[in-house]
Structures are given as structure tokens and as C-alpha cells.
Protein backbone atom coordinates (compact mmCIF):
# COMPACT_ATOMS: atom_id res chain seq x y z
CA UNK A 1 46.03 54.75 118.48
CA UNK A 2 46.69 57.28 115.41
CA UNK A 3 50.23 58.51 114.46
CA UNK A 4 52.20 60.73 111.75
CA UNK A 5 55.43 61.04 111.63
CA UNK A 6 57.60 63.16 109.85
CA UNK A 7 61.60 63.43 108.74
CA UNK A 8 61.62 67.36 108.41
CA UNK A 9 64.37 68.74 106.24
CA UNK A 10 63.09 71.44 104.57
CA UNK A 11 60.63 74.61 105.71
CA UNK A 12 56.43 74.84 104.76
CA UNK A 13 56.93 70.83 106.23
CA UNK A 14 54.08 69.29 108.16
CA UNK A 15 52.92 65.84 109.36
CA UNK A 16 49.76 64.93 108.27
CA UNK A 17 46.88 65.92 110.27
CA UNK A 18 45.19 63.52 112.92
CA UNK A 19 42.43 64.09 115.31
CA UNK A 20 42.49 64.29 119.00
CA UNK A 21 40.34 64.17 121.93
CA UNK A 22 42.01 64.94 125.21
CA UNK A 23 45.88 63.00 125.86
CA UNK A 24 48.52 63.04 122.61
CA UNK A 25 51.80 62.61 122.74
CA UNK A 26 54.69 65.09 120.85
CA UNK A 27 57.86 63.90 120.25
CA UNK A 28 60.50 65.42 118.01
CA UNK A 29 64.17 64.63 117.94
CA UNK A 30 67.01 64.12 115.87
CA UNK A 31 69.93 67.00 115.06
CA UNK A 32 68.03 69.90 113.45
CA UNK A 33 68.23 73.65 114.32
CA UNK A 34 65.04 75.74 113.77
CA UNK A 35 61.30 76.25 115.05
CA UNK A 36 58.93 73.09 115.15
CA UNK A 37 55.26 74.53 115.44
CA UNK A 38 52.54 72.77 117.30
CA UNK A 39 49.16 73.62 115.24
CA UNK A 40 45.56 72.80 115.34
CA UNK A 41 42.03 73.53 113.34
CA UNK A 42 38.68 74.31 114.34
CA UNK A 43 37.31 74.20 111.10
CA UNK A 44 39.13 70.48 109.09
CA UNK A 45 42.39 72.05 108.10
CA UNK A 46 41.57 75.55 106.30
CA UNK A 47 42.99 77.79 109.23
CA UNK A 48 45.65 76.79 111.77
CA UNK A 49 46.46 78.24 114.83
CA UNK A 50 49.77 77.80 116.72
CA UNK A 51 49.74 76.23 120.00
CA UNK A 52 53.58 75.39 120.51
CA UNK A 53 56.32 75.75 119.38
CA UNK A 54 59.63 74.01 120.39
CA UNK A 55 63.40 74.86 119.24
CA UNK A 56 64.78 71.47 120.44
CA UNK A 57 64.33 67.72 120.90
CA UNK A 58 61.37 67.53 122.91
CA UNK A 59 58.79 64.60 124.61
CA UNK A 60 55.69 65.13 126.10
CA UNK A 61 52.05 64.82 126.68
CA UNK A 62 49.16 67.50 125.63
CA UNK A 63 45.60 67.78 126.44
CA UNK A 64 42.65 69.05 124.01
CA UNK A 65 39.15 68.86 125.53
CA UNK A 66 37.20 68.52 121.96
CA UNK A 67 37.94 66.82 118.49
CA UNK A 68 40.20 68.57 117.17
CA UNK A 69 42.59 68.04 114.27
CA UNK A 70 46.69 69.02 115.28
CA UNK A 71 50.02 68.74 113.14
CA UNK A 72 53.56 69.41 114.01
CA UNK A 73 56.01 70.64 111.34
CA UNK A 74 58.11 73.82 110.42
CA UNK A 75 56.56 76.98 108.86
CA UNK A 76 58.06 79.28 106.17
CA UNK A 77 61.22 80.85 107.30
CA UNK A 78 61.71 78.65 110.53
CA UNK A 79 64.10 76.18 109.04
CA UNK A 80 67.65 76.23 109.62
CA UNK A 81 69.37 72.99 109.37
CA UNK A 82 69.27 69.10 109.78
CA UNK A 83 66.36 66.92 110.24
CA UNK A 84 63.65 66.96 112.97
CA UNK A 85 62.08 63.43 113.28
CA UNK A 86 58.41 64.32 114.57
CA UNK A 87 55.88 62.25 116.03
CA UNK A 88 52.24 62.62 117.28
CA UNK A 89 49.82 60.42 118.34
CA UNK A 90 46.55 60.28 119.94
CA UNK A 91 45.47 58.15 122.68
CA UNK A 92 41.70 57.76 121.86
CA UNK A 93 42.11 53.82 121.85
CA UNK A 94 43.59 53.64 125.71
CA UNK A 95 41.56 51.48 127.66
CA UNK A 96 43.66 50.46 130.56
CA UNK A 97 43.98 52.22 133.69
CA UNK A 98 47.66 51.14 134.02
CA UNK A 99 49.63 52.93 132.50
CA UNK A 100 53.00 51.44 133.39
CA UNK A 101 53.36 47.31 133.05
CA UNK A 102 55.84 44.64 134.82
């Protein structure tokens, strides 16, 4: 499994990229106020697209069909305050059916 995190404080702030092939996980938290942006590129970073965007703490689980490289951060002019703690990861590496263990 890839990750990138990020401790966003300022605006024009992004994780680093990663790619993904279908299941990733999003998680951003921590006491921020703002616009975190969801993005991904077709074409190895020179044009992103939004996907998402989220204006609190957030977990969850997306789905991309094809290889495709994502970041989460907070564009020009979307930054208010505090620090958003961001996290995504890819689940290329899951092998096991289970997905919950005892």
C-alpha cells in the first residue's frame, strides 16, 4: 500500500501525488476551516481536475477504474484557518478477501 500525507496550513498545499487503480482511502481531519480538493491527472500531473471537495473532517473510500494519479490539498484562495491533516492511500497491494480480522 502507497500513502501521502499532508499537515496543511497554508493555501496552493498538496500531498504528493500517488497512483491508483480502483479502492483508496481519503481521510482528512484535524481543526482547519476551508476547502480540501480531491484531484486527479490523466496525463502524469500537468492538468488536474477536481473530483471532491470536502469542507470538514472527512473518512472514506473512492473508486477509480484506471491508473490514475490523485492528490488531496487546498487550492489558491480556499484556505481559511488551522491545519487539515490529509491522508490517501491506495489499496493496490490488498490480497485478502477479509477485510475485517478477530
Amino acid at each position: 500500500m502507497t500513502a501521502v500525507t499532508a499537515d496543511i496550513t497554508a493555501q496552493d498545499t498538496f500531498t504528493d501525488t500517488i497512483e491508483v487503480r480502483g479502492h483508496f482511502n481519503i481521510s482528512i481531519s484535524g481543526t482547519w476551516a476551508g476547502t480540501v480538493t480531491a484531484q486527479r491527472s490523466f496525463d502524469g500531473g500537468s492538468t488536474w481536475l477536481d473530483v471532491d471537495t470536502f469542507t470538514s473532517n472527512y473518512e472514506g473510500v473512492g473508486f477509480d477504474a484506471e491508473d490514475t494519479l490523485y492528490r488531496l490539498g487546498i487550492k489558491t484562495g480556499d484556505y481559511t484557518s488551522g491545519t487539515a491533516v490529509v491522508r490517501l492511500s491506495d489499496n493496490k497491494d490488498f490480497t485478502s478477501g477479509d477485510v475485517f480480522v478477530q
